[in-house]
Protein backbone atom coordinates (compact mmCIF):
# COMPACT_ATOMS: atom_id res chain seq x y z
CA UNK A 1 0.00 0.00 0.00
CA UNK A 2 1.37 3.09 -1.33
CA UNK A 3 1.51 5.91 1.37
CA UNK A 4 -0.93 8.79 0.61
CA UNK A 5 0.74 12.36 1.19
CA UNK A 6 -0.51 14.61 4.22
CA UNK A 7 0.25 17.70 2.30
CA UNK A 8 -2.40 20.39 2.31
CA UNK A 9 -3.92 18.97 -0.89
CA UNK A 10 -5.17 22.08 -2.76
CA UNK A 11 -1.75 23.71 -2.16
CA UNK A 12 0.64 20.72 -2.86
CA UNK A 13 -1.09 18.42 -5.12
CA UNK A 14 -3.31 20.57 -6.87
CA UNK A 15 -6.88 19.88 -7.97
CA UNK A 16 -7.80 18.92 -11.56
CA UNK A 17 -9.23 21.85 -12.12
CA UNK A 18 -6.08 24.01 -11.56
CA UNK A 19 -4.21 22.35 -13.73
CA UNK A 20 -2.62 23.93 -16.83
CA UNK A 21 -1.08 20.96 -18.81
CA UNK A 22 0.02 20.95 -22.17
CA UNK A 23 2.10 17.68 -22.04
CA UNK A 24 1.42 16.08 -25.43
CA UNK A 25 -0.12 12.45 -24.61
CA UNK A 26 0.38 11.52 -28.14
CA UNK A 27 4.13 11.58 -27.42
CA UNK A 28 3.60 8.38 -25.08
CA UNK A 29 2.54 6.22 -28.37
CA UNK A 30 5.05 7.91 -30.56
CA UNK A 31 7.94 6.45 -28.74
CA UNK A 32 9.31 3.39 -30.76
CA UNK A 33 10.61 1.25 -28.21
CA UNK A 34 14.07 1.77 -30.03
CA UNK A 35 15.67 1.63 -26.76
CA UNK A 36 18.54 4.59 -27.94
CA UNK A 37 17.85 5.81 -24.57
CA UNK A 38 19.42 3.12 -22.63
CA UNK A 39 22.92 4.42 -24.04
CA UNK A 40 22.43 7.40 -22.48
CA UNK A 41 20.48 7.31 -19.26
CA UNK A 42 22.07 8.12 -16.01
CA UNK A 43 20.07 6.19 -13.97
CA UNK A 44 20.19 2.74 -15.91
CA UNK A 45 23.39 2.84 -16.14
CA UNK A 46 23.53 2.42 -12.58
CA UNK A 47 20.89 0.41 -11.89
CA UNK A 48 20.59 -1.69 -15.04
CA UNK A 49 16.62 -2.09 -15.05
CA UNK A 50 14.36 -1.40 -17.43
CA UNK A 51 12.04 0.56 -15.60
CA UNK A 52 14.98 3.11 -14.95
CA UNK A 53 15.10 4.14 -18.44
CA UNK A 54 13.01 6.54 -20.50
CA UNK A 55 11.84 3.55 -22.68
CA UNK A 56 10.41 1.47 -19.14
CA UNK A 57 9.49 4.75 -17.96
CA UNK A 58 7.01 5.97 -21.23
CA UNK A 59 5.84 2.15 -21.42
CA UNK A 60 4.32 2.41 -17.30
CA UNK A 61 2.87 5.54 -18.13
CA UNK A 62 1.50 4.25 -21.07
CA UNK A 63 -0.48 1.61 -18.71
CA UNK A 64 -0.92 4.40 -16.28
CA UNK A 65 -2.80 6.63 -18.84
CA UNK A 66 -5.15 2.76 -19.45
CA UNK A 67 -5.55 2.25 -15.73
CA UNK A 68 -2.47 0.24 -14.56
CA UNK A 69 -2.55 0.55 -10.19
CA UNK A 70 0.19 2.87 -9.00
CA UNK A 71 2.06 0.81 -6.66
CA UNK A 72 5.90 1.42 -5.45
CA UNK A 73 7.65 -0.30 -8.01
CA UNK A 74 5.42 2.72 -10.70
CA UNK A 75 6.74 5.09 -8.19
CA UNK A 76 10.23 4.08 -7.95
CA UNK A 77 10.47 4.28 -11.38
CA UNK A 78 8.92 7.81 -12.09
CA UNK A 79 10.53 9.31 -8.93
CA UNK A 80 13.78 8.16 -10.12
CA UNK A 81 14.53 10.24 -13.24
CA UNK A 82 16.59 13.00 -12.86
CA UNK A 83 15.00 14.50 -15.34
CA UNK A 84 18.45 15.40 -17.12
CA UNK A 85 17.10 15.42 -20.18
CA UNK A 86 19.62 13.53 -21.67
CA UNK A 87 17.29 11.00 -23.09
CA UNK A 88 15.49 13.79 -25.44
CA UNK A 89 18.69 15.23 -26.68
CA UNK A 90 19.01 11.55 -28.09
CA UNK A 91 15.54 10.76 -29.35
CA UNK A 92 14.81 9.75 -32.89
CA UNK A 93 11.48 10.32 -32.29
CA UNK A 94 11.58 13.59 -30.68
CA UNK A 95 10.07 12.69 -27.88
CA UNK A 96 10.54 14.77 -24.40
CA UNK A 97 10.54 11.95 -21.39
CA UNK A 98 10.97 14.33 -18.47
CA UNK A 99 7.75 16.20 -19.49
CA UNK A 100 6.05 12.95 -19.54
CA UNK A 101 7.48 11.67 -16.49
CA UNK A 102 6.54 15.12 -14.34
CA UNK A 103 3.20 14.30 -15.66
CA UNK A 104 3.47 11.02 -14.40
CA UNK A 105 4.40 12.34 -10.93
CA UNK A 106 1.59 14.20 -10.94
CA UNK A 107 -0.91 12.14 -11.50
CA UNK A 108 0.49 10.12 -8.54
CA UNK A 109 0.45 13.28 -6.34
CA UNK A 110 -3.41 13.89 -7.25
CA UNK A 111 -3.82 10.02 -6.56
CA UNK A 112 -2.83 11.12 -2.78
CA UNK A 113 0.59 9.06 -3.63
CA UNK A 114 4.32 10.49 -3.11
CA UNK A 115 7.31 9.09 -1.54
CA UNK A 116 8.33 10.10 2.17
CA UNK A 117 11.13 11.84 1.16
CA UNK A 118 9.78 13.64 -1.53
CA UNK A 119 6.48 14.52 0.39
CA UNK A 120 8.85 15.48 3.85
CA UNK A 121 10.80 18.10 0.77
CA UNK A 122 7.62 19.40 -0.38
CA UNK A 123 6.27 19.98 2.99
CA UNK A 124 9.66 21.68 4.12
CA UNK A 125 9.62 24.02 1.18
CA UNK A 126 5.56 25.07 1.86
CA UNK A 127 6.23 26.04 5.12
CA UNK A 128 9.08 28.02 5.21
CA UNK A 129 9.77 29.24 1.58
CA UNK A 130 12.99 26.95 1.41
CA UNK A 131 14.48 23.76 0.73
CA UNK A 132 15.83 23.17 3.74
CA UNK A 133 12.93 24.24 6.44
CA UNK A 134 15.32 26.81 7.67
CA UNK A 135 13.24 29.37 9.87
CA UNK A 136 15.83 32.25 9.33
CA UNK A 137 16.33 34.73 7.92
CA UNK A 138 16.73 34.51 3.84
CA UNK A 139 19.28 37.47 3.10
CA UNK A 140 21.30 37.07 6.92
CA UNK A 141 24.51 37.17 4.40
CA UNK A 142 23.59 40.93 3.58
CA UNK A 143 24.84 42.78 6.21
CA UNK A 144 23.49 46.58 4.40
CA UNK A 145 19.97 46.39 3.75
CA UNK A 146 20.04 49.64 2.29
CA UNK A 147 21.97 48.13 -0.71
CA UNK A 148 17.92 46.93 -1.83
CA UNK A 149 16.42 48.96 -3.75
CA UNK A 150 12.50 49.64 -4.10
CA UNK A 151 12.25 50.08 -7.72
CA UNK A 152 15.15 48.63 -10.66
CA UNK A 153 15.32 46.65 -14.02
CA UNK A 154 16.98 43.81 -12.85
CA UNK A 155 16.54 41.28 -9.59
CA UNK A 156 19.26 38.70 -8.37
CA UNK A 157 17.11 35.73 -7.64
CA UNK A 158 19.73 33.89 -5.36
CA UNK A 159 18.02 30.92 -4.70
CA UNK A 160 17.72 28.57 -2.06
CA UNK A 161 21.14 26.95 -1.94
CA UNK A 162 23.08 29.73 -2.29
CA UNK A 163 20.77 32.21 0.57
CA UNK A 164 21.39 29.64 3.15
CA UNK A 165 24.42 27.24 2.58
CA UNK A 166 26.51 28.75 -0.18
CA UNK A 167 25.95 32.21 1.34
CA UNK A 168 29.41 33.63 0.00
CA UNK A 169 28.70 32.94 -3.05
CA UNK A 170 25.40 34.57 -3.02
CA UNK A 171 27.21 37.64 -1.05
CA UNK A 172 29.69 37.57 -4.01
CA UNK A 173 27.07 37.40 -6.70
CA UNK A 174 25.31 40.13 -5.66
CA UNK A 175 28.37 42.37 -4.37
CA UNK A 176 29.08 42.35 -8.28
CA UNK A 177 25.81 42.27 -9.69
CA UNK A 178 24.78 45.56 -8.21
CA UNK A 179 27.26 47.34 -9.88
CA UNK A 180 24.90 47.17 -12.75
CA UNK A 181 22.28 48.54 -10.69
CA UNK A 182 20.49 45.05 -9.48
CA UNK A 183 18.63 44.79 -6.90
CA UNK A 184 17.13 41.63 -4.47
CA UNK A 185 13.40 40.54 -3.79
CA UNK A 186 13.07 41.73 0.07
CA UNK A 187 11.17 38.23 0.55
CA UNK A 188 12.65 35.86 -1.80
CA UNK A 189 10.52 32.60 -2.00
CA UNK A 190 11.87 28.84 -2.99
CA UNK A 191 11.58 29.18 -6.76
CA UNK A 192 9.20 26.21 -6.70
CA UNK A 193 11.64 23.98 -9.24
CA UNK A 194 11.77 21.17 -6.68
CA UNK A 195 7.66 21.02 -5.98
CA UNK A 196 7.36 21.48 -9.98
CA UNK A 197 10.06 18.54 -10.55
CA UNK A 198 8.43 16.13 -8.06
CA UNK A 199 5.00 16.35 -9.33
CA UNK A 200 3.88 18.91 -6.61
CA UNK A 201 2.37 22.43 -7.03
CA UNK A 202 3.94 25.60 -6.17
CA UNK A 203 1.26 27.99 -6.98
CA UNK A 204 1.60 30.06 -3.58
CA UNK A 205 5.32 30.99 -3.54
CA UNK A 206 5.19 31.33 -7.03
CA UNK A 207 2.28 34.21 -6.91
CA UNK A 208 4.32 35.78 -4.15
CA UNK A 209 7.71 36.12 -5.83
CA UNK A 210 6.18 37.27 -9.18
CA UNK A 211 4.33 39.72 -7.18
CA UNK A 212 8.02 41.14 -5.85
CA UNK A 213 9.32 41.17 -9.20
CA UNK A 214 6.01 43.29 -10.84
CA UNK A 215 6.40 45.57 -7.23
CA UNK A 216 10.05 46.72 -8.44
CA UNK A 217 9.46 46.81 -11.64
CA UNK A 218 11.97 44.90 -12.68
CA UNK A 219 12.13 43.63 -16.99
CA UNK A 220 14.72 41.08 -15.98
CA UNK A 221 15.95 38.34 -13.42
CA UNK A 222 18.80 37.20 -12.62
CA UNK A 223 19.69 33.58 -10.92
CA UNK A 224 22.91 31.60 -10.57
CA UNK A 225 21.06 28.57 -10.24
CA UNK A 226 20.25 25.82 -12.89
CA UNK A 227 17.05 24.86 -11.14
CA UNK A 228 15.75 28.86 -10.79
CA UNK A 229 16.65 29.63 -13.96
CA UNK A 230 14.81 26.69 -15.83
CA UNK A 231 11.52 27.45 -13.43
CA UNK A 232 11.34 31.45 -13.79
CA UNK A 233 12.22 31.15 -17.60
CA UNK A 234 9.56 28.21 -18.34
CA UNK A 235 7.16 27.87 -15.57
CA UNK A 236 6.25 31.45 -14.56
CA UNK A 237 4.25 33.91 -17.01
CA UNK A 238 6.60 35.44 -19.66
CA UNK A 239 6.26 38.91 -17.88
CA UNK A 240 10.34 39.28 -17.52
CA UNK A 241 13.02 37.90 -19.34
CA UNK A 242 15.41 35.36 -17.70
CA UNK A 243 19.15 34.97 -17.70
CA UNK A 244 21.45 33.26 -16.24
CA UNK A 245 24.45 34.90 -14.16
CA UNK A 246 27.11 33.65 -16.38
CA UNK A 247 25.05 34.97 -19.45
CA UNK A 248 24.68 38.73 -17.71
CA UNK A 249 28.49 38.83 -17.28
CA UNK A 250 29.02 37.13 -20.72
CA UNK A 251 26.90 39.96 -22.43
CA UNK A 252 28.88 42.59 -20.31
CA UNK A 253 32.56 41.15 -21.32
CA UNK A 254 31.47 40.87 -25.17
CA UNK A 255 29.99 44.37 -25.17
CA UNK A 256 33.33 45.63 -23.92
CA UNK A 257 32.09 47.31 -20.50
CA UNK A 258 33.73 47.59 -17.78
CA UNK A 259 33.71 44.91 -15.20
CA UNK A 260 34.82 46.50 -11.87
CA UNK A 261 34.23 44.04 -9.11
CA UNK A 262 32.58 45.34 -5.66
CA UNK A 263 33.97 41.93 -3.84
CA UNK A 264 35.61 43.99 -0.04
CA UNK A 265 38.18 44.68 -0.10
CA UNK A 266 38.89 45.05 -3.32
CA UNK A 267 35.91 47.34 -4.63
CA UNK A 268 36.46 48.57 -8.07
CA UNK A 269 39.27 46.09 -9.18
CA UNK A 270 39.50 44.72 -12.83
CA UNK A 271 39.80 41.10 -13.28
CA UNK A 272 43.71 39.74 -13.35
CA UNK A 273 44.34 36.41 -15.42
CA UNK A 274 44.38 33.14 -13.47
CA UNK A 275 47.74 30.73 -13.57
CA UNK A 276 45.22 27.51 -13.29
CA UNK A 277 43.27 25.30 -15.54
CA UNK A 278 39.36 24.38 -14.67
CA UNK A 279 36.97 22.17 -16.28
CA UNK A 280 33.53 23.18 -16.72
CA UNK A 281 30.23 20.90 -15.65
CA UNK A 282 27.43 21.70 -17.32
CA UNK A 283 24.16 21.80 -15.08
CA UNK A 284 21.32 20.10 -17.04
CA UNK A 285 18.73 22.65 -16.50
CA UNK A 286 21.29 25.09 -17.84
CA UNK A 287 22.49 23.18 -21.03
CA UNK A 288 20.40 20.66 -22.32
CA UNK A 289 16.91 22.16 -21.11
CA UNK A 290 17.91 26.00 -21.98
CA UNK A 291 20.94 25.19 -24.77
CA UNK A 292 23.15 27.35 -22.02
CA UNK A 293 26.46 26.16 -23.25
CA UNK A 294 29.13 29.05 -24.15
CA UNK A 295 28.39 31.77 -21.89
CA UNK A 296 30.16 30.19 -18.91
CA UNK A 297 32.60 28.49 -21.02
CA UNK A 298 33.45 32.68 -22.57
CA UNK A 299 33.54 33.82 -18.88
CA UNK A 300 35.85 31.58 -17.81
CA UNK A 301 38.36 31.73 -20.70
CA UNK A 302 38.60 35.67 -20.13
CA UNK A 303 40.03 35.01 -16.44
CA UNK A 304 41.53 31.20 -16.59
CA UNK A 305 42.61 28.23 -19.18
CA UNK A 306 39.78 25.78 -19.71
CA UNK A 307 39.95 22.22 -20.35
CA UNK A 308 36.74 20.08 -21.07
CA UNK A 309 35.64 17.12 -19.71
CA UNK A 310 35.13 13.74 -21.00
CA UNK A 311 31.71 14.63 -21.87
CA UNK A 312 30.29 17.99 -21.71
CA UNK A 313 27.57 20.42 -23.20
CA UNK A 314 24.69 18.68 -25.02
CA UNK A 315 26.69 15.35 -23.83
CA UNK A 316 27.65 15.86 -20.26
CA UNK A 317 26.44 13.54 -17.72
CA UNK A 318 24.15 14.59 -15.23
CA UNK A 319 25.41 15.12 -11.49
CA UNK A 320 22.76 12.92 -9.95
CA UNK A 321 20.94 15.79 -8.00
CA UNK A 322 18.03 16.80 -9.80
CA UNK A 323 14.32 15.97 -10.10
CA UNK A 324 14.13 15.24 -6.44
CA UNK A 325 16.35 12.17 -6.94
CA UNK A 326 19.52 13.25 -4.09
CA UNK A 327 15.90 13.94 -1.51
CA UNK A 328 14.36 10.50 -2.22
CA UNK A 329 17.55 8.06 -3.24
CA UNK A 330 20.08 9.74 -1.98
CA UNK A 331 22.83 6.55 -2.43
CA UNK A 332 21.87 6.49 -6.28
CA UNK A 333 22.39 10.11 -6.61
CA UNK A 334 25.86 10.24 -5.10
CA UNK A 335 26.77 7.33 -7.68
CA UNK A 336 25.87 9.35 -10.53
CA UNK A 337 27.79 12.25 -8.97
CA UNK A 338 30.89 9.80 -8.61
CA UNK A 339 30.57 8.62 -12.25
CA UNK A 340 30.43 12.22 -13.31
CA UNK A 341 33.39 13.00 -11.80
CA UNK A 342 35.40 10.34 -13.62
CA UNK A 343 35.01 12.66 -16.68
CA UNK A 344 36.92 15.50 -15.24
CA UNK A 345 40.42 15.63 -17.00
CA UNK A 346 43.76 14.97 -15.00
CA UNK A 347 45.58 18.11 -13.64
CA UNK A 348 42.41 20.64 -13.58
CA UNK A 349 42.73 22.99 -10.30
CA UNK A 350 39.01 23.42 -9.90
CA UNK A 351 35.87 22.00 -11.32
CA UNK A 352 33.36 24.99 -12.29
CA UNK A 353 29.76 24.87 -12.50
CA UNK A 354 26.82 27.07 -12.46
CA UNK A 355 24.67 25.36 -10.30
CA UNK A 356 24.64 25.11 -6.22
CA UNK A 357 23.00 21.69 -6.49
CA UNK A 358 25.53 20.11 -8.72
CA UNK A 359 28.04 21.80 -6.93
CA UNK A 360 26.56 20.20 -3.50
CA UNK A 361 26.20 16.91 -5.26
CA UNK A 362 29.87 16.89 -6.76
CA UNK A 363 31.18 17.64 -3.73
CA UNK A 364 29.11 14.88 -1.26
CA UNK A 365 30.47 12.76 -3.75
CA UNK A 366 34.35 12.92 -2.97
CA UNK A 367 35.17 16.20 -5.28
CA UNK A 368 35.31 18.66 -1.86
CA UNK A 369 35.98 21.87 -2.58
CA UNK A 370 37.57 21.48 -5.88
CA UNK A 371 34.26 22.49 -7.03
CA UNK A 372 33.14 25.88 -7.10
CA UNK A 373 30.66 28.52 -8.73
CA UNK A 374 31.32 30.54 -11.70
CA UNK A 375 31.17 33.39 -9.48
CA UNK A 376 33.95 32.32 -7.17
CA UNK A 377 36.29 31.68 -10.26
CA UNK A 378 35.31 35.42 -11.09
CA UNK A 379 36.00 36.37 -7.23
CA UNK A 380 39.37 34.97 -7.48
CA UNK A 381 40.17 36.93 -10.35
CA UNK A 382 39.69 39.67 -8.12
CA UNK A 383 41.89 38.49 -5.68
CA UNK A 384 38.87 37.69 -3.31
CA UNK A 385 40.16 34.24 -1.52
């Protein structure tokens, strides 16, 4: 018996009625059982089943969608994708399995069926606004207040990893980003990418940050995570455009402006050239779902020598994190994390990402703090250690 989730259930799972889904069903019977998938999949790599490739996956939804019972073997399947997207970049029939598969997870959710973990990380996030249940206080790493401004054209959405465990890096970010004249949301929400990925709804926090964003005025947001960046640009209403940190200080290198950095103490410092060599991993939601590939790669080679790994852009492996996968099977996530890592090249100094999940993934998974964010490349430039 599958256990039924204890999640408010017009908040969390939704009702039918307030559903706007324009998954493609027809893409369930236009799979052709080729089984290219199985070259590429993450998970059955590691696991070796069926049901943990895109193939098993589309063929339990297709009994799902004809009345095949949920029970925990439908769920451990579904709730296993990391929805990488790895599988669609590879499709001869064009299919997109992660859409299908969130789909999937929903129709568990409004079935009153999720996993423990998964409904313990939804119910964390609903009540306090973050991943991690933490009761304090989002933007304790900005020590002037004053630095937020009530009305500008551009917001730094930092995110939940980054406000409360990589807060130097979200000090960092924003210590340069407001040199171009961004400002923060005073009550930053989760983005809702890990309720959206799971097959839960994140309607409330959603409403509230968009409501920040309209409040300042702002035509554009900024995020220096994979996860925010895929949800503001594709789940919430096209009212602001959506970039990526690494594209904002890629558009400001190629235009030929100045890049002063505001990182203390060593406010209004140019960048100085690196003597090290990094490798870059590209975060799924960045690459393969938003075809984010050379921005990073262009920041980096203006400050540092980069050498690529194994596999990378449209063919990187994923880290193992996303899609609620490191909250529900946490062993099977570092695994894909320590597979990933035997791509990076010999003799890097650091492995750069643009992403605090993969970054917390890699690094759970024996890379320590070799890894870093884009942004703390860019801080050492400036001589920030």
């Amino acid at each position: 018996m599958m256990p039924e989730t204890s999640i408010d259930s017009h908040e969390a799972r939704g009702r039918h009625s307030d559903i706007k889904d324009d998954t493609d069903l027809s893409a369930i019977d236009q799979c052709a059982r080729c089984g290219t998938c199985r070259s590429f999949c993450p998970v059955f790599e590691e696991s070796g089943w069926e049901s943990a490739n895109a193939r098993g996956r589309i063929m339990i939804l297709q009994g799902l969608e004809n009345g095949l019972p949920a029970d925990c073997r439908v769920q451990e399947s579904l709730n296993t994708c990391t929805t990488c997207g790895i599988c669609t970049e590879n499709c001869p029939a064009g299919i997109n399995p992660p859409r299908l598969i969130e789909r999937g997870r929903r129709k568990l959710i409004l079935s009153g069926i999720a996993g423990r973990e998964q409904e313990s990380l939804a119910s964390r996030i609903l009540q306090s606004g973050n991943t991690f249940g933490d009761p304090g206080d989002r933007l304790s790493w900005l020590a002037d207040r004053s630095l937020l401004k009530e009305r500008a054209d551009y917001v730094y959405f930092a995110g939940c990893m980054n406000s409360y465990r990589y807060t130097k890096t979200a000090a960092r970010t924003f210590d340069l980003l407001r040199t171009f004249g961004v400002t923060m949301l005073p009550d930053e929400q989760c983005c809702g990418s890990p309720l959206l990925r799971m097959g839960f709804y994140a309607s409330r926090l959603m409403e509230e940050n968009l409501r920040q964003i309209k409040q300042i005025g702002a035509h554009t947001v900024i995020t220096g995570c994979a996860g925010c960046y895929t949800t503001l640009k594709n789940d919430y209403p096209p009212e602001f455009r959506v970039v990526s940190v690494a594209e904002f200080l890629d558009e400001r290198i190629r235009d030929g402006q100045r890049l002063d950095i505001n990182f203390k103490p060593h406010a209004g410092k140019r960048l100085q050239r690196l003597d090290i060599t990094v490798t870059y991993h590209d975060p799924c939601h960045l690459g393969r779902h938003n075809n984010i590939y050379d921005p990073p790669r262009r920041v980096i080679e203006a400050v540092c020598r980069l050498v690529e790994m194994r596999s990378s852009k449209k063919d990187a492996r994923c880290c193992g994190g996303g899609g609620g996968v490191r909250a529900g099977y946490r062993d099977l996530s570092l695994q894909m994390a320590r597979r990933r890592l035997l791509d990076v090249p010999e003799g890097v100094d650091y492995i750069v990402t643009s992403c605090p999940l993969c970054i917390r993934n890699l690094r759970d998974a024996g890379a320590g703090e070799r890894v870093i964010d884009l942004v703390d490349l860019v801080a050492m430039a400036a001589n920030d250690s």
